[in-house]
Protein backbone atom coordinates (compact mmCIF):
# COMPACT_ATOMS: atom_id res chain seq x y z
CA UNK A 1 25.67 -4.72 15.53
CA UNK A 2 22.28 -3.53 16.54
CA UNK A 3 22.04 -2.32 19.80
CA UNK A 4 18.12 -2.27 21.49
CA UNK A 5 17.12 -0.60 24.11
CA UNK A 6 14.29 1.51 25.52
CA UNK A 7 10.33 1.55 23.78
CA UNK A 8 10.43 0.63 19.81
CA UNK A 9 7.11 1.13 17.69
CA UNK A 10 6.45 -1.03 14.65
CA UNK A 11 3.73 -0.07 12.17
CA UNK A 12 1.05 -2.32 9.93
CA UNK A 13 1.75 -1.06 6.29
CA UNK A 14 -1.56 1.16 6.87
CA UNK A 15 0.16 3.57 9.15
CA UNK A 16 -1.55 1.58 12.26
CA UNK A 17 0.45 0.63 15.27
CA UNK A 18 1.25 -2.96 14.80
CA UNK A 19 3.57 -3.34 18.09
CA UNK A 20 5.04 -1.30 21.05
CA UNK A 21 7.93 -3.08 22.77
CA UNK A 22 10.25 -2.65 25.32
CA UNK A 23 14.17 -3.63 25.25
CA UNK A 24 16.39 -3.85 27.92
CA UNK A 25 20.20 -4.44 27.04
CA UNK A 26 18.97 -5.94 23.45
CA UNK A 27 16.04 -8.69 25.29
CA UNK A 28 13.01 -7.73 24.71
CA UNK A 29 10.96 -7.33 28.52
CA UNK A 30 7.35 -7.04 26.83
CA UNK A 31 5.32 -5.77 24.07
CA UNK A 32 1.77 -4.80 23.13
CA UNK A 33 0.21 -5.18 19.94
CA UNK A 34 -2.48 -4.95 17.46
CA UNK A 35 -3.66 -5.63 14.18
CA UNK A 36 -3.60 -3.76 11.23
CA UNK A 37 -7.38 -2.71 12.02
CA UNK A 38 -6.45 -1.20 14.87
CA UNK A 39 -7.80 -3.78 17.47
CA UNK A 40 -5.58 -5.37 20.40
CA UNK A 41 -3.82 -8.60 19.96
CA UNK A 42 -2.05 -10.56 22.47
CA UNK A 43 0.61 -9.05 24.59
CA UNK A 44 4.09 -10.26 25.38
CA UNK A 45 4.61 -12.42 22.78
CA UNK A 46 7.94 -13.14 21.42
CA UNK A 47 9.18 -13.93 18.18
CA UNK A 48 12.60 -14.81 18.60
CA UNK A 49 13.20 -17.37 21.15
CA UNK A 50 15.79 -19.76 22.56
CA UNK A 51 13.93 -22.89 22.57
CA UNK A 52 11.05 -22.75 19.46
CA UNK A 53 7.67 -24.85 20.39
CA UNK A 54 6.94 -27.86 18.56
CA UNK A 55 3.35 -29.94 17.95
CA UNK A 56 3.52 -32.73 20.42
CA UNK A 57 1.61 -34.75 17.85
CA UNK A 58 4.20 -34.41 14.95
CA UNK A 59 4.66 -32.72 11.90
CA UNK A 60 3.47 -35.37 9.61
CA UNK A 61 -0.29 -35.23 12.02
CA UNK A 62 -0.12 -31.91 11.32
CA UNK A 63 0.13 -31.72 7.65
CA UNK A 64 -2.47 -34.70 6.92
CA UNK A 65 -4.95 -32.91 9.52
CA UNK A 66 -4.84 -30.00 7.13
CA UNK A 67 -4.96 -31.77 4.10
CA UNK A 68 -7.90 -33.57 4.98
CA UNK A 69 -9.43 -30.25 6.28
CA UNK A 70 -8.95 -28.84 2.86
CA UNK A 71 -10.20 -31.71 0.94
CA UNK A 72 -13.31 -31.87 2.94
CA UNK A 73 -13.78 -28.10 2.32
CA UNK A 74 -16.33 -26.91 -0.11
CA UNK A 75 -14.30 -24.08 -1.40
CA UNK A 76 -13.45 -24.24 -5.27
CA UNK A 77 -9.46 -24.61 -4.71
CA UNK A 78 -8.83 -25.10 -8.46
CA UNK A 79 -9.72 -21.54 -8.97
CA UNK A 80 -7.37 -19.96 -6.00
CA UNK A 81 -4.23 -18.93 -6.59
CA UNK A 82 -2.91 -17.12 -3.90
CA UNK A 83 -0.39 -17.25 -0.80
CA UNK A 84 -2.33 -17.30 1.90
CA UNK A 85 -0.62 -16.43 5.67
CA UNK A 86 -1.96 -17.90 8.74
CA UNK A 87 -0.22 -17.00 11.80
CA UNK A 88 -0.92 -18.25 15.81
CA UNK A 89 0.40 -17.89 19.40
CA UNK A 90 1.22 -20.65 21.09
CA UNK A 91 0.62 -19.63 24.53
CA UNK A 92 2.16 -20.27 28.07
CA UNK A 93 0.09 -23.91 28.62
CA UNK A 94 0.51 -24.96 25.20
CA UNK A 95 -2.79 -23.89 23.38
CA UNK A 96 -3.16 -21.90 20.50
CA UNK A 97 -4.87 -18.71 20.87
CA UNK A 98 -4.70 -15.50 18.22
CA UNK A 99 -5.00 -17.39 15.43
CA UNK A 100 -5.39 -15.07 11.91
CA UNK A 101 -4.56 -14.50 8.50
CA UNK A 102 -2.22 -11.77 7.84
CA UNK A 103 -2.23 -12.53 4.22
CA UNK A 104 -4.71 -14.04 1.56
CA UNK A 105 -7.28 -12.47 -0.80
CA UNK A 106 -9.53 -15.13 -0.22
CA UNK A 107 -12.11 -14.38 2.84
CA UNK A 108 -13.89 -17.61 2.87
CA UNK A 109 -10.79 -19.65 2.44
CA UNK A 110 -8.74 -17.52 5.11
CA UNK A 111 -11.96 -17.80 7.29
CA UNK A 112 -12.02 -21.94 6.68
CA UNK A 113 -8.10 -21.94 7.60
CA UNK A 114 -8.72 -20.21 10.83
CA UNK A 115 -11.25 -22.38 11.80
CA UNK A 116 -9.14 -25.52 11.04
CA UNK A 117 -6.17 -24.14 12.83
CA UNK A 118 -8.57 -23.99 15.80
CA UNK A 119 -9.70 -27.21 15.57
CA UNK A 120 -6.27 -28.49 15.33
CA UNK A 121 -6.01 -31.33 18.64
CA UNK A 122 -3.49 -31.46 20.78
CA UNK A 123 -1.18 -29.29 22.71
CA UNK A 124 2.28 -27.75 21.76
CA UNK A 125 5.71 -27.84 23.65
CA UNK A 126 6.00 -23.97 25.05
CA UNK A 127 8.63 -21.81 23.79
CA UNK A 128 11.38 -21.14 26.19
CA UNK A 129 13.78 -17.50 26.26
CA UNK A 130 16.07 -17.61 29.18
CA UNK A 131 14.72 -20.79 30.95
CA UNK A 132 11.14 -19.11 31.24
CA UNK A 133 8.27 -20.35 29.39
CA UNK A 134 6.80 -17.29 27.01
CA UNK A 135 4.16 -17.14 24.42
CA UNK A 136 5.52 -17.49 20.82
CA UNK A 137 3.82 -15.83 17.92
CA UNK A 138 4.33 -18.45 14.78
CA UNK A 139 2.98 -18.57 11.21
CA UNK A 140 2.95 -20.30 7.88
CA UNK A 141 2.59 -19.51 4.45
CA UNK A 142 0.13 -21.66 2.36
CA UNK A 143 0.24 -21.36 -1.75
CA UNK A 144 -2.25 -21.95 -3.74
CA UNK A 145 -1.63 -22.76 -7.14
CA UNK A 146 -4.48 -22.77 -10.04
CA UNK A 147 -4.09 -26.09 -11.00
CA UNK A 148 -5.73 -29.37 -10.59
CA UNK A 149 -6.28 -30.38 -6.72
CA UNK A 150 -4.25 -32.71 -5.42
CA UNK A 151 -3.30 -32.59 -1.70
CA UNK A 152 0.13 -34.48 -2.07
CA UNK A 153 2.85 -32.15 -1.25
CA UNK A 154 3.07 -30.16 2.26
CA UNK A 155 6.57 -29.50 3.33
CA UNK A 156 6.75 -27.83 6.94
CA UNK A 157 10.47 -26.66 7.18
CA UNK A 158 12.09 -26.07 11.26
CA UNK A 159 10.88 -22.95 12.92
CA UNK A 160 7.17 -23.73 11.73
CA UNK A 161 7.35 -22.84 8.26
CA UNK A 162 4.80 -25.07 5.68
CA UNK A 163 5.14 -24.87 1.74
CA UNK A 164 2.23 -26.27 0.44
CA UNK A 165 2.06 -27.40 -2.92
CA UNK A 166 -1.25 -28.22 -5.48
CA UNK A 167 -0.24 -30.44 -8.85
């Protein structure tokens, strides 16, 4: 089995430091990180966790807030086709904070997904690793198929995963 301990370094696929972290006896004590353009992200947050957080208004609030947020958007989505990643943190209170794409080729539509994530309402549960509340990085993949747009299929799977699906 894998055995952590001391300072591990992560890098973006650009060669930039993506994370530093610290193990003691395989838990991981803290980390810093930063995006793949070399800027600082949040610190200490986990990504494997005891208890995961969950959206205290529900799953199915969730999906039809972003549906609507997409069908009220004036981007073109017939033409898109492309996965697009959008990841957050759900910090120590509950909020959201960090929120980016890691992956899409579309700026305006990645830009448009940020800025619905952040307009999300409500509040999260907190994740939990050892008893103690910690922040939780989380993110979801969104396809885009080049089809005709209809918004009828979002699946979000346990541990915050959403497959999103145009017909």
């Amino acid at each position: 089995p894998l055995k952590l301990e001391g300072e591990l370094l992560q890098y973006h696929p650009n060669g930039e430091l993506k994370s530093k972290s610290v193990y003691r006896n395989n838990q991981l004590v803290s980390n810093e990180n930063w995006l793949s353009n070399g800027s600082k992200y949040i610190d200490s947050v986990f990504y494997s966790v005891d208890v995961e957080p969950e959206y205290q208004m529900g799953d199915e609030f969730f999906k039809s807030f972003l549906i609507s947020k997409l069908e009220q958007s004036k981007i073109d989505l017939t033409q898109i086709q492309d996965e697009v990643i959008i990841g957050w943190v759900v910090m120590e209170d509950g909020t959201l904070d960090g929120i980016i794409t890691t992956k899409g080729k579309s700026r305006q539509l990645n830009e448009y997904l940020v800025n619905t994530i952040t307009e999300l309402p409500g509040t999260w549960t907190t994740a939990k690793l050892d008893g103690q509340t910690v922040r939780y990085y989380m993110s979801i993949p969104l396809n885009f198929i080049q089809r005709q747009a209809n918004f009828q299929e979002i699946e979000l799977t346990p541990g915050g995963v959403m497959h999103y699906n145009k017909y």
